[in-house]
PDB file of N, CA and C in Angstrom:
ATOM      1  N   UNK A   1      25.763  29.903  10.897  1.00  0.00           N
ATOM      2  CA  UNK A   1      25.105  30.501   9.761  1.00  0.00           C
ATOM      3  C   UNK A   1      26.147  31.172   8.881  1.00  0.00           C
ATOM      4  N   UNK A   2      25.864  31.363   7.660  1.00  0.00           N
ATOM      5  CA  UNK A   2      26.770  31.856   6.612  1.00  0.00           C
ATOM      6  C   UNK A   2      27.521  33.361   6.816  1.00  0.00           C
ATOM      7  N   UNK A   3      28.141  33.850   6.915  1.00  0.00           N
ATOM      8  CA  UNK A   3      28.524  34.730   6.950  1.00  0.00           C
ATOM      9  C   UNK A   3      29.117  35.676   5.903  1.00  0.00           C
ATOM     10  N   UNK A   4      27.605  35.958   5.558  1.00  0.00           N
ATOM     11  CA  UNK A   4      28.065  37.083   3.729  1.00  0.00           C
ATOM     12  C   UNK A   4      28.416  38.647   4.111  1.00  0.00           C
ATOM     13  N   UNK A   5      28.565  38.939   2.897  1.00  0.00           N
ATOM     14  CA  UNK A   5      29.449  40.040   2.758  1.00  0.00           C
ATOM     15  C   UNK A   5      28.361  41.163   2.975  1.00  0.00           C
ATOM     16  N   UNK A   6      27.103  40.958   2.870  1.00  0.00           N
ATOM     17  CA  UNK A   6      25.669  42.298   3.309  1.00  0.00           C
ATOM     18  C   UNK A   6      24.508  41.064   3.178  1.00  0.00           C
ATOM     19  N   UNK A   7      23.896  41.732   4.409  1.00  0.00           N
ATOM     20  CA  UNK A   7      22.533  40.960   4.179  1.00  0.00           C
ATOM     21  C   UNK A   7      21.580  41.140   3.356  1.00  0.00           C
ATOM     22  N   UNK A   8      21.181  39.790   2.003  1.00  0.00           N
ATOM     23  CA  UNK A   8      20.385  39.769   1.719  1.00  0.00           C
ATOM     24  C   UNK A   8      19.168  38.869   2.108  1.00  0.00           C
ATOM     25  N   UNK A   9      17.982  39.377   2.281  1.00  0.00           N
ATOM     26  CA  UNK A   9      16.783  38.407   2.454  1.00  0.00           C
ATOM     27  C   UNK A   9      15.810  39.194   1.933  1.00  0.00           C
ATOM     28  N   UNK A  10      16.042  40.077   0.833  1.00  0.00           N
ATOM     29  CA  UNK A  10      14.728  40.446  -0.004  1.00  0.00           C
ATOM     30  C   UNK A  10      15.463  40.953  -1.532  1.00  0.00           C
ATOM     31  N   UNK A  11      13.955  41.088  -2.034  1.00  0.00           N
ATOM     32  CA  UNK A  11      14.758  41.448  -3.422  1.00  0.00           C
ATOM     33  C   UNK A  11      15.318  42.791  -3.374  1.00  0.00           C
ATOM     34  N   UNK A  12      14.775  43.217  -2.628  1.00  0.00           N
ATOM     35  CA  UNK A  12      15.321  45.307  -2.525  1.00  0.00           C
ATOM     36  C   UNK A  12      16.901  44.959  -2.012  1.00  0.00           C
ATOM     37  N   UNK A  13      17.194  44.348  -1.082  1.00  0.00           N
ATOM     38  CA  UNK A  13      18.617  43.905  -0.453  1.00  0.00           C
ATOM     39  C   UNK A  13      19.540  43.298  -1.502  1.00  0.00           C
ATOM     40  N   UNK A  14      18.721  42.471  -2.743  1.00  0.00           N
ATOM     41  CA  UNK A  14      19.948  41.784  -3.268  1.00  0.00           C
ATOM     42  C   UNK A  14      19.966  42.916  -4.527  1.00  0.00           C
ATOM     43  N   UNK A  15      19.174  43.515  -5.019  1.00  0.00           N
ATOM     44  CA  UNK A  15      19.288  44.151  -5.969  1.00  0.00           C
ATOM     45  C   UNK A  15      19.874  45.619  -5.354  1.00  0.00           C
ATOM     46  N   UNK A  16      20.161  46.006  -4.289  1.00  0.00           N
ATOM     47  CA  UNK A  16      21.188  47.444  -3.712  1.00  0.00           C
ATOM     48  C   UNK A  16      22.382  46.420  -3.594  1.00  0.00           C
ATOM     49  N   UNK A  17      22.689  44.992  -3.335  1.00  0.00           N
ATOM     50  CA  UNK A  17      23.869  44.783  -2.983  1.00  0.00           C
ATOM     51  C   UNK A  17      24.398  44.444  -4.558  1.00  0.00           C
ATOM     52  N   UNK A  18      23.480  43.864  -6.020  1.00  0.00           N
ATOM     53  CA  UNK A  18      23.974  44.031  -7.103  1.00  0.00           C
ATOM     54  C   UNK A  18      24.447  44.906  -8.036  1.00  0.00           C
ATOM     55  N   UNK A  19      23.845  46.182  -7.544  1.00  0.00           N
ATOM     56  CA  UNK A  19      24.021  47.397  -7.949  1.00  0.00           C
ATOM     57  C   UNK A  19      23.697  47.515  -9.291  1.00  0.00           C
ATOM     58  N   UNK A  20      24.307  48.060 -10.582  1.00  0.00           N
ATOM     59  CA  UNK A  20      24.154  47.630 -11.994  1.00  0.00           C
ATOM     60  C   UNK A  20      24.725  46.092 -12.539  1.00  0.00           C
ATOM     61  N   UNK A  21      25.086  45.839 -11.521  1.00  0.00           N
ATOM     62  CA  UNK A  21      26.125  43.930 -11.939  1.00  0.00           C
ATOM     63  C   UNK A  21      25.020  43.133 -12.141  1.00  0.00           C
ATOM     64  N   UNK A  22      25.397  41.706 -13.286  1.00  0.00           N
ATOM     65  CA  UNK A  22      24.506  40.748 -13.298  1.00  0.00           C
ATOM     66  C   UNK A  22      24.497  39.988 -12.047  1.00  0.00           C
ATOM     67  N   UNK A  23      25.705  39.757 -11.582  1.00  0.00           N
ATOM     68  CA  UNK A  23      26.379  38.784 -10.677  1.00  0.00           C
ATOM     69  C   UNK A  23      27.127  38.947  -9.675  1.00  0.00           C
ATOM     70  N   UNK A  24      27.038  38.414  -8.777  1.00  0.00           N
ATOM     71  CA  UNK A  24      28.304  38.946  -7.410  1.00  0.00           C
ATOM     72  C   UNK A  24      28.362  37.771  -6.804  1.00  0.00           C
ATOM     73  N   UNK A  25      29.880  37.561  -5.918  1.00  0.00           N
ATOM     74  CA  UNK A  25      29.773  36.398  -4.737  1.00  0.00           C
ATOM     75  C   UNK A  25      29.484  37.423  -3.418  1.00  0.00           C
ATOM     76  N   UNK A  26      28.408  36.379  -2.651  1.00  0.00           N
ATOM     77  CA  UNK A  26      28.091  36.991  -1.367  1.00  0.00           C
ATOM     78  C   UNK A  26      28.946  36.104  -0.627  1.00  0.00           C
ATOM     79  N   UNK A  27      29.547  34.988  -1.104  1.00  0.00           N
ATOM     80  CA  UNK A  27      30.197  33.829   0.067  1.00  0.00           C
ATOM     81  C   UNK A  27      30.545  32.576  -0.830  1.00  0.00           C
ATOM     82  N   UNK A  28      31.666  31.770   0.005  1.00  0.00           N
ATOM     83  CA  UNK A  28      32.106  30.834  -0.569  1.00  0.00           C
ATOM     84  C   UNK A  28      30.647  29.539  -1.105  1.00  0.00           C
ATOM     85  N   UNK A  29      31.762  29.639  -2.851  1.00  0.00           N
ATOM     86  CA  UNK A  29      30.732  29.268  -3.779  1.00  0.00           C
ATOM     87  C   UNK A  29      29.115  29.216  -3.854  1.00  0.00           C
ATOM     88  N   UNK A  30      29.244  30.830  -3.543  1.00  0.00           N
ATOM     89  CA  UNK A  30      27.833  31.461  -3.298  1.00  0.00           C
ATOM     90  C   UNK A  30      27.780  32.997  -4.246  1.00  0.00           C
ATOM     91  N   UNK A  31      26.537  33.040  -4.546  1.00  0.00           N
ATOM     92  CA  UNK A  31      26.799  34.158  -5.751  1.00  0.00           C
ATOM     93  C   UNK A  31      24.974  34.883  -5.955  1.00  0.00           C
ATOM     94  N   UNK A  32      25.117  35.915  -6.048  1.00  0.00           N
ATOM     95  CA  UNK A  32      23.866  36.657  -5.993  1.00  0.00           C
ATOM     96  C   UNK A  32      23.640  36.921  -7.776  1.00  0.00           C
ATOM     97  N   UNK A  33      22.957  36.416  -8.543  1.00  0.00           N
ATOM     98  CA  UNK A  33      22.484  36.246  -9.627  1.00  0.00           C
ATOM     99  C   UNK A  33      21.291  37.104 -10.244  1.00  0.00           C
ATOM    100  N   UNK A  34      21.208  38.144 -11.034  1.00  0.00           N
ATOM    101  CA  UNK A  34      20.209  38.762 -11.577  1.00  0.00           C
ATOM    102  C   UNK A  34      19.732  37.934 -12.899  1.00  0.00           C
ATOM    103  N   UNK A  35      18.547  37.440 -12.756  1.00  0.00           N
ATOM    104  CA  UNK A  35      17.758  36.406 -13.534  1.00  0.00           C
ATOM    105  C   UNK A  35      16.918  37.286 -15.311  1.00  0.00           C
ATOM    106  N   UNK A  36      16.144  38.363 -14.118  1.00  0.00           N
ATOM    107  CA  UNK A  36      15.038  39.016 -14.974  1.00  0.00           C
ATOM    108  C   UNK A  36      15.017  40.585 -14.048  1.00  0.00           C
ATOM    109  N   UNK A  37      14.521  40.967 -14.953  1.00  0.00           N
ATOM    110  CA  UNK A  37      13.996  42.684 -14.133  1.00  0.00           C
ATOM    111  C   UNK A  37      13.475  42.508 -13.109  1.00  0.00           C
ATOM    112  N   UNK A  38      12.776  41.702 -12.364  1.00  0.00           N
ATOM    113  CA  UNK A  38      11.889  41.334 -11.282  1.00  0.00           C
ATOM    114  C   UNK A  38      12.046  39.740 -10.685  1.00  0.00           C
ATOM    115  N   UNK A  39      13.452  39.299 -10.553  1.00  0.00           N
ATOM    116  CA  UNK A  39      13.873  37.721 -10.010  1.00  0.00           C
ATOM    117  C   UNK A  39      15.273  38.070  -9.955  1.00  0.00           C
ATOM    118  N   UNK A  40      15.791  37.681  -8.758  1.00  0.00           N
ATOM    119  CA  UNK A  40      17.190  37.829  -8.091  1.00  0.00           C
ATOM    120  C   UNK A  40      17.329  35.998  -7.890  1.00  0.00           C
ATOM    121  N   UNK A  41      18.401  35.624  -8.161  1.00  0.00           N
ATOM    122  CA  UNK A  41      18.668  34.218  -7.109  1.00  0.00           C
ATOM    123  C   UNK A  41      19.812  34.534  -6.613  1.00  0.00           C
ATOM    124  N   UNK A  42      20.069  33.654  -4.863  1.00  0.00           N
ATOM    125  CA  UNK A  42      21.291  33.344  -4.992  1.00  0.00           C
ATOM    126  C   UNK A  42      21.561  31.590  -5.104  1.00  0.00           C
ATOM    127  N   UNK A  43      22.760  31.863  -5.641  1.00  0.00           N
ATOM    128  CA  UNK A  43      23.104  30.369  -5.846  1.00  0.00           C
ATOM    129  C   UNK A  43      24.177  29.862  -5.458  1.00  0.00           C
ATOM    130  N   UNK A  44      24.257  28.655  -5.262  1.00  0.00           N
ATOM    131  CA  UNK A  44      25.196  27.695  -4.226  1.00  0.00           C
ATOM    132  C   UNK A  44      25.641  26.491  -5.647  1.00  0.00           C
ATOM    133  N   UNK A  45      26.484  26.916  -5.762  1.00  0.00           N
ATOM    134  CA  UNK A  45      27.162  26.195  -7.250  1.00  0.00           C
ATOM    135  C   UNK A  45      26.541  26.343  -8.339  1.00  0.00           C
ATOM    136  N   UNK A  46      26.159  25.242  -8.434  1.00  0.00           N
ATOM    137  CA  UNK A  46      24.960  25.506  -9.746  1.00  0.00           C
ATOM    138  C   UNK A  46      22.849  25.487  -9.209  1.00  0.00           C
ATOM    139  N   UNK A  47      22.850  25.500  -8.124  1.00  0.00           N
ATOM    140  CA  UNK A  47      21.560  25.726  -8.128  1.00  0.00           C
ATOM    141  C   UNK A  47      20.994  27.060  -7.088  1.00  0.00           C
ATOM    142  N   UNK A  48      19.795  27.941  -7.760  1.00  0.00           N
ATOM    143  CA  UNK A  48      19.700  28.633  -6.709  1.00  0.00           C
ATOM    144  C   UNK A  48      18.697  28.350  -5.836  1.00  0.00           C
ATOM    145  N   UNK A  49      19.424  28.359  -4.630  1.00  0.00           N
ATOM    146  CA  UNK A  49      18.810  28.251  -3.527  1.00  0.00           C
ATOM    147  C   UNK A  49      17.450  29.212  -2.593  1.00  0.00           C
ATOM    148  N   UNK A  50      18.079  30.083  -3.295  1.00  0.00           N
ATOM    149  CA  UNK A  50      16.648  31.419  -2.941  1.00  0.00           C
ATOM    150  C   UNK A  50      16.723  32.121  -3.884  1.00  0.00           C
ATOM    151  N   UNK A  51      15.638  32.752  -4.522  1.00  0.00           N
ATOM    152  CA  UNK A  51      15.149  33.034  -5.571  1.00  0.00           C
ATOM    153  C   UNK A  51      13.830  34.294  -4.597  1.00  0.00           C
ATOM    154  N   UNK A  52      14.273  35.400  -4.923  1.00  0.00           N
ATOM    155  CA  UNK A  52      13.354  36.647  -4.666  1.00  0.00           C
ATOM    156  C   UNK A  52      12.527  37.689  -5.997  1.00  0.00           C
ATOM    157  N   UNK A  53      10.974  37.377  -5.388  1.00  0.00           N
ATOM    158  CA  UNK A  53      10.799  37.944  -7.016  1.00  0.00           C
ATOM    159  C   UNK A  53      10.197  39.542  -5.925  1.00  0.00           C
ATOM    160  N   UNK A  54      10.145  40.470  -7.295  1.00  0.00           N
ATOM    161  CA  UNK A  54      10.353  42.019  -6.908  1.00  0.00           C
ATOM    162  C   UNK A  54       9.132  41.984  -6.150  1.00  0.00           C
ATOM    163  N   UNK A  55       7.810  41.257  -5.957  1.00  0.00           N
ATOM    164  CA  UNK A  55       6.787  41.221  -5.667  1.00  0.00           C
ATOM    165  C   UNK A  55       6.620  40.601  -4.212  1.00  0.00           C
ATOM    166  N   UNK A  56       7.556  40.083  -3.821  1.00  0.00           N
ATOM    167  CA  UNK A  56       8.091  39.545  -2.542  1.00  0.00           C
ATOM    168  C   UNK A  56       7.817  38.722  -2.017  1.00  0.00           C
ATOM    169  N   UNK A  57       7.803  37.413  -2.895  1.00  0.00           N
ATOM    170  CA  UNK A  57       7.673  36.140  -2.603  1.00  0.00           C
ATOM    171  C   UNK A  57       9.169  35.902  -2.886  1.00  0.00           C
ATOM    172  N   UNK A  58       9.682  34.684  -2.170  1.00  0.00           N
ATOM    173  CA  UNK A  58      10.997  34.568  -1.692  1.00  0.00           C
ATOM    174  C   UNK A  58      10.493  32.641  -1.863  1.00  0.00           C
ATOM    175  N   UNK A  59      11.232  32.227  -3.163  1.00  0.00           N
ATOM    176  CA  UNK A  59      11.200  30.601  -3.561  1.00  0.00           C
ATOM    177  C   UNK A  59      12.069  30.035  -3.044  1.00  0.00           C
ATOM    178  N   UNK A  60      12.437  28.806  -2.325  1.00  0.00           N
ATOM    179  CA  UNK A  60      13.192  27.841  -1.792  1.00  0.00           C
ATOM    180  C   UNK A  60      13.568  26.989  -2.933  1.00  0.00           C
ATOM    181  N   UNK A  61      14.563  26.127  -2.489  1.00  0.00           N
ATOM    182  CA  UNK A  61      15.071  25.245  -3.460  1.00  0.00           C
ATOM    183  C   UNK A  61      16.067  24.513  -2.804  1.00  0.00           C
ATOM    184  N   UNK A  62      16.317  23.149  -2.877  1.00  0.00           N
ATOM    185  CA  UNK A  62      17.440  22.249  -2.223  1.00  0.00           C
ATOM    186  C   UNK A  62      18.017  21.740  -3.243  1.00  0.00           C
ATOM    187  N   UNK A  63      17.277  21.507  -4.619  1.00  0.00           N
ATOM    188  CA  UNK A  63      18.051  20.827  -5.614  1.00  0.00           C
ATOM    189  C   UNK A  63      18.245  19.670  -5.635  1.00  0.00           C
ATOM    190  N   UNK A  64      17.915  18.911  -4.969  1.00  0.00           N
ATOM    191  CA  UNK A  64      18.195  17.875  -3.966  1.00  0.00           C
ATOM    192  C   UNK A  64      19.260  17.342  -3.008  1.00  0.00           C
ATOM    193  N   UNK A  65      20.278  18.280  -2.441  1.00  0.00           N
ATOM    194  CA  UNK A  65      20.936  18.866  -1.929  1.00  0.00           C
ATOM    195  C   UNK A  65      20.827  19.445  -0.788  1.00  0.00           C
ATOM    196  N   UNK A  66      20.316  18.759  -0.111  1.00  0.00           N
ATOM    197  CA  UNK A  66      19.600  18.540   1.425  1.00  0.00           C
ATOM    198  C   UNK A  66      21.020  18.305   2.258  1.00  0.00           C
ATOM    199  N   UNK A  67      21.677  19.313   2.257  1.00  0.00           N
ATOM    200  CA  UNK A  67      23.176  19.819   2.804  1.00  0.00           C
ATOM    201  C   UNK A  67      23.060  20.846   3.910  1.00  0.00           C
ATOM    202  N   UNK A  68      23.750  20.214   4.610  1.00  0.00           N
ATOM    203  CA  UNK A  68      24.438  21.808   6.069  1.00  0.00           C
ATOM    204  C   UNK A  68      24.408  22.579   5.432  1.00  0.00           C
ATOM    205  N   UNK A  69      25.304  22.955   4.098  1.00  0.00           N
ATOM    206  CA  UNK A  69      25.616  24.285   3.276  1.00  0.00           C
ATOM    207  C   UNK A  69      24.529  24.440   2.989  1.00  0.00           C
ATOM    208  N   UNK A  70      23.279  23.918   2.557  1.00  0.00           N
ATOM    209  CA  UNK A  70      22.653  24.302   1.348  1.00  0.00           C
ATOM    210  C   UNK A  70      21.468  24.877   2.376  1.00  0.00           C
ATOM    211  N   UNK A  71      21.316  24.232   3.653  1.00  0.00           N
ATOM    212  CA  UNK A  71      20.221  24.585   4.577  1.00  0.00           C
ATOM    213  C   UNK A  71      21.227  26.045   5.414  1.00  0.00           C
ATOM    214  N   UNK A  72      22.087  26.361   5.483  1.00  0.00           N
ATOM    215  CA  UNK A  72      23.004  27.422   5.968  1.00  0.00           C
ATOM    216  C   UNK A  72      22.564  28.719   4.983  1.00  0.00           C
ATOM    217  N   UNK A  73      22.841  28.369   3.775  1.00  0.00           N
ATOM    218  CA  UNK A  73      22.428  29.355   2.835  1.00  0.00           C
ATOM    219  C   UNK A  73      21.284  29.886   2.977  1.00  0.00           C
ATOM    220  N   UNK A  74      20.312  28.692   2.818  1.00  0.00           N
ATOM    221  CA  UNK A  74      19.013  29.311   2.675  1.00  0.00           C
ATOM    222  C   UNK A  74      18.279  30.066   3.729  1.00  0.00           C
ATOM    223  N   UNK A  75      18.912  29.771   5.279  1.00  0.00           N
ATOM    224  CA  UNK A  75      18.752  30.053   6.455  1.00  0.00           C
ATOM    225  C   UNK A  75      19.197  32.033   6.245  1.00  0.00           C
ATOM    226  N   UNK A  76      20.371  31.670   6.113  1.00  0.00           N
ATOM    227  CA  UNK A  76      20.992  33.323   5.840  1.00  0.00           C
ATOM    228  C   UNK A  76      20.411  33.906   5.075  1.00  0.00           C
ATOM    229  N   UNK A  77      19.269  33.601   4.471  1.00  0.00           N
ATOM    230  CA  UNK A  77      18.542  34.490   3.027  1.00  0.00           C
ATOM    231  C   UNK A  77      17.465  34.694   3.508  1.00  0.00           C
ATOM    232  N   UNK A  78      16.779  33.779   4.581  1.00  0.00           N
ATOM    233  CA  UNK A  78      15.304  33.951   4.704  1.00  0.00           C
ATOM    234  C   UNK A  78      14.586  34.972   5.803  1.00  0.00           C
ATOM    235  N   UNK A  79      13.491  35.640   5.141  1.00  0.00           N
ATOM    236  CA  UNK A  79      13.222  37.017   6.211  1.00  0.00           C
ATOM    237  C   UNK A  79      12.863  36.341   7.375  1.00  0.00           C
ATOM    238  N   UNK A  80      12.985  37.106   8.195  1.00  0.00           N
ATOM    239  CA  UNK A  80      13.149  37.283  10.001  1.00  0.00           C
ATOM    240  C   UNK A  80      11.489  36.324  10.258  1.00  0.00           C
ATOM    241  N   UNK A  81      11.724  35.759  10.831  1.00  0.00           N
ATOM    242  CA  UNK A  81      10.556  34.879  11.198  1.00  0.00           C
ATOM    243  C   UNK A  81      10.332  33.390  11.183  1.00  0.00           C
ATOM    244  N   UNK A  82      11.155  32.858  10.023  1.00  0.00           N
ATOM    245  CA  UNK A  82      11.085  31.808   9.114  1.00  0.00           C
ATOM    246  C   UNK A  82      12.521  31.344   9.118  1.00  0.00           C
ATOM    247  N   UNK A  83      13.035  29.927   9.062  1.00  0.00           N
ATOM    248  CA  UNK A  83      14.032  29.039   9.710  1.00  0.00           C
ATOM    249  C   UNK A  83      13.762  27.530   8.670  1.00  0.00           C
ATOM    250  N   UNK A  84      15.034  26.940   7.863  1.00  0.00           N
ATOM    251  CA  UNK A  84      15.084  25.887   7.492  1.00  0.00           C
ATOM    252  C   UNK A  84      15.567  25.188   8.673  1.00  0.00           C
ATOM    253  N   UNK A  85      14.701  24.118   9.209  1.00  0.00           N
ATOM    254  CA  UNK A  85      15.158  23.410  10.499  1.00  0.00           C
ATOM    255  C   UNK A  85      15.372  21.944   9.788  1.00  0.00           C
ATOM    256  N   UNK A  86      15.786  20.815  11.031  1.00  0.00           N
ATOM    257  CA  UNK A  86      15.673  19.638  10.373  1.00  0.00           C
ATOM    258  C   UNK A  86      15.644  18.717  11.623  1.00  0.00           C
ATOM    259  N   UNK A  87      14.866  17.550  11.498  1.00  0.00           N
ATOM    260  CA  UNK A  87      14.467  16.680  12.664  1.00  0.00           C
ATOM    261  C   UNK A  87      15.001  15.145  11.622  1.00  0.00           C
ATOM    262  N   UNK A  88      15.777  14.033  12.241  1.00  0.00           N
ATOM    263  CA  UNK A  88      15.388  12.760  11.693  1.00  0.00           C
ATOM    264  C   UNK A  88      16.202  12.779  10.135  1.00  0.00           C
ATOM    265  N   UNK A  89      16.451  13.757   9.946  1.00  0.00           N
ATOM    266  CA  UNK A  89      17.212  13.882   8.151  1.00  0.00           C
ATOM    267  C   UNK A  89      15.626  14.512   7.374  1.00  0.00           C
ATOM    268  N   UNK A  90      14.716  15.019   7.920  1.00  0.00           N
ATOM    269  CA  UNK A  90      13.920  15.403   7.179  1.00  0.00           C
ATOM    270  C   UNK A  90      13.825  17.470   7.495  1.00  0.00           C
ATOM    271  N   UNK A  91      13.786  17.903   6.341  1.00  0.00           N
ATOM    272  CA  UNK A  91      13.806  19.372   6.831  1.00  0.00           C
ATOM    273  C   UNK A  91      12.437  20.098   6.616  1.00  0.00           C
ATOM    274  N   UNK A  92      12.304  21.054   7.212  1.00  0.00           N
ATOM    275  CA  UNK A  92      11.116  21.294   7.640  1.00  0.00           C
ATOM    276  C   UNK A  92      11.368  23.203   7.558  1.00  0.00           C
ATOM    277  N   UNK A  93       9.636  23.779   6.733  1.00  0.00           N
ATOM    278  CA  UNK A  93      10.342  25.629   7.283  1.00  0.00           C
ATOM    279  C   UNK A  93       9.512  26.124   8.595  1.00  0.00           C
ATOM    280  N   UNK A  94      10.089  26.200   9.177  1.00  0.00           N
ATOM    281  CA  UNK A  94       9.891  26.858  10.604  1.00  0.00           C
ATOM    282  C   UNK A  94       8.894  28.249  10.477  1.00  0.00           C
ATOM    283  N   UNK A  95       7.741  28.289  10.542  1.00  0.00           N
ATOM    284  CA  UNK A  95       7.681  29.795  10.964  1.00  0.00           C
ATOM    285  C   UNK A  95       7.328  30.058  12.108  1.00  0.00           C
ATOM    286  N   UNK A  96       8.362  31.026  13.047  1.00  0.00           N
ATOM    287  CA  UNK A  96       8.425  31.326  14.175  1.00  0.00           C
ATOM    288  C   UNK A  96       7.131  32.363  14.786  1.00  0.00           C
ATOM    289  N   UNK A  97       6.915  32.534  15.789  1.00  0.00           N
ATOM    290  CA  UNK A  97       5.607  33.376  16.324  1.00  0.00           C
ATOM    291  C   UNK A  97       4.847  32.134  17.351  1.00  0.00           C
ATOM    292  N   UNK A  98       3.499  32.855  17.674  1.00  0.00           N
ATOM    293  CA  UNK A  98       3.041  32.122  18.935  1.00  0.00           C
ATOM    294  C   UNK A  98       2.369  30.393  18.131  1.00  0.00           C
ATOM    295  N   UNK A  99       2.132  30.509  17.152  1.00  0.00           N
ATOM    296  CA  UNK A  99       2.107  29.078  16.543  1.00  0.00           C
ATOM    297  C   UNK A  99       2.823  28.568  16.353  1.00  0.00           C
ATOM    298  N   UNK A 100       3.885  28.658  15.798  1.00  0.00           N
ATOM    299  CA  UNK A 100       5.302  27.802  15.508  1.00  0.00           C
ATOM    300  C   UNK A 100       5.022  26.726  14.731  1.00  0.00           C
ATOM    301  N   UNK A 101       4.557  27.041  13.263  1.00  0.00           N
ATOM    302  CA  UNK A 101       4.735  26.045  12.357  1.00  0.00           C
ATOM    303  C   UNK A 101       5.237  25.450  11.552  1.00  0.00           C
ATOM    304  N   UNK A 102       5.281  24.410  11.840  1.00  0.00           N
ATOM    305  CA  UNK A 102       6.581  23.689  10.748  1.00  0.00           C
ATOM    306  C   UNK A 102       5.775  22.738   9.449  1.00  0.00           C
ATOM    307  N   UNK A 103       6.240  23.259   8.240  1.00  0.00           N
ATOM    308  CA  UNK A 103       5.696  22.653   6.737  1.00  0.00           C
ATOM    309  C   UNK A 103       6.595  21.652   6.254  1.00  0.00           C
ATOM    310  N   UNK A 104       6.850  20.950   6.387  1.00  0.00           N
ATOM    311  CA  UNK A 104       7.711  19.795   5.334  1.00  0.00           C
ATOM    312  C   UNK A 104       8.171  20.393   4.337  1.00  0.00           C
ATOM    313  N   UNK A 105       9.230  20.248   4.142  1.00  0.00           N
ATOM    314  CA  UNK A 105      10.300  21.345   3.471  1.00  0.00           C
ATOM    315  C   UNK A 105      10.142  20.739   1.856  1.00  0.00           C
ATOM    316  N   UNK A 106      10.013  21.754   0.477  1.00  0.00           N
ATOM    317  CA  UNK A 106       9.631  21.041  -0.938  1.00  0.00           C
ATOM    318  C   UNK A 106      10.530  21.669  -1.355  1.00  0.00           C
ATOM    319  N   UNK A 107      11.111  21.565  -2.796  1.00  0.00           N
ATOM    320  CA  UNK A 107      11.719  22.363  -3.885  1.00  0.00           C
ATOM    321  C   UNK A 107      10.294  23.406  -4.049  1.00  0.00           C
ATOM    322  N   UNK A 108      11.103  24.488  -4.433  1.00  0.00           N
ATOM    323  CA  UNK A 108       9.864  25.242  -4.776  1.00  0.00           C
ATOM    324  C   UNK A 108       8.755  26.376  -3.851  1.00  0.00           C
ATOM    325  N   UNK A 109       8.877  25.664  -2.560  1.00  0.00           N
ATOM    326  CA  UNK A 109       7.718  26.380  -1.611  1.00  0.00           C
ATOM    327  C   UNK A 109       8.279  27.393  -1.501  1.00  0.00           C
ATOM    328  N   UNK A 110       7.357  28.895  -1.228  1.00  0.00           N
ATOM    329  CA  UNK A 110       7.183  30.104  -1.325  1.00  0.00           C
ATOM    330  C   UNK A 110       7.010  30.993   0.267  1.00  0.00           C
ATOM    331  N   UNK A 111       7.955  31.275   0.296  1.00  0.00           N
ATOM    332  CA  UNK A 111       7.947  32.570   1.642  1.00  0.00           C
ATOM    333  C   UNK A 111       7.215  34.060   1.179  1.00  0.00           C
ATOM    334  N   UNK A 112       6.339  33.957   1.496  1.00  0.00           N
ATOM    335  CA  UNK A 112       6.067  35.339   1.337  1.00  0.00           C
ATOM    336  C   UNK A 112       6.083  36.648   2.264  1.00  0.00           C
ATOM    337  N   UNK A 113       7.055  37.082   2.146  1.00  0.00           N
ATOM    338  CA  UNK A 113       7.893  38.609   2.947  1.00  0.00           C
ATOM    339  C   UNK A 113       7.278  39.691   3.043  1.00  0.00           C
TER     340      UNK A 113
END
């Protein structure tokens, strides 16, 4: 898993680790992005990969970029419970607990924290 410089996996985390900055790197070609008053991303070159709005839904994104890195990233961002896994080349979000369900992984789908 990625190994950044402070953990973020919410918007309260990325916005104390942005401080007044638009922008920061949390990790190689990785960067914590202030969007709007209420939307943090971080991003993995040019796309962001997690996207936290102040309301605490937490957006996914592969870009199509269905990468070790890009599933590493998003892994290191996502709150405690929840896991980008992958079976077959297809990825899937894990949510952990006595059900253990796995959703077919989209651009777009929504963690809510």
């Amino acid at each position: 898993m990625a190994q950044f410089k402070t953990q973020v996996t919410s918007y309260g985390q990325a916005a104390e680790f942005l401080g007044n900055r638009n922008g920061r790197t949390i990790a190689h070609n990785t960067t914590v992005e202030r969007r709007s008053a209420d939307f943090i991303a971080v991003q993995l070159y040019g796309t962001d990969v997690v996207g936290f709005h102040a309301d605490g839904r937490v957006v996914l994104r592969s870009g199509g970029w269905e990468t070790v890195t890009t599933k590493d990233r998003i892994n290191a961002c996502l709150p405690g419970g929840y896991a980008v896994t992958q079976k077959d080349f297809a990825w899937s979000l894990h949510e952990y607990g006595p059900d253990g369900v796995d959703v077919p992984f989209t651009d777009g789908m929504v963690v809510n924290a």
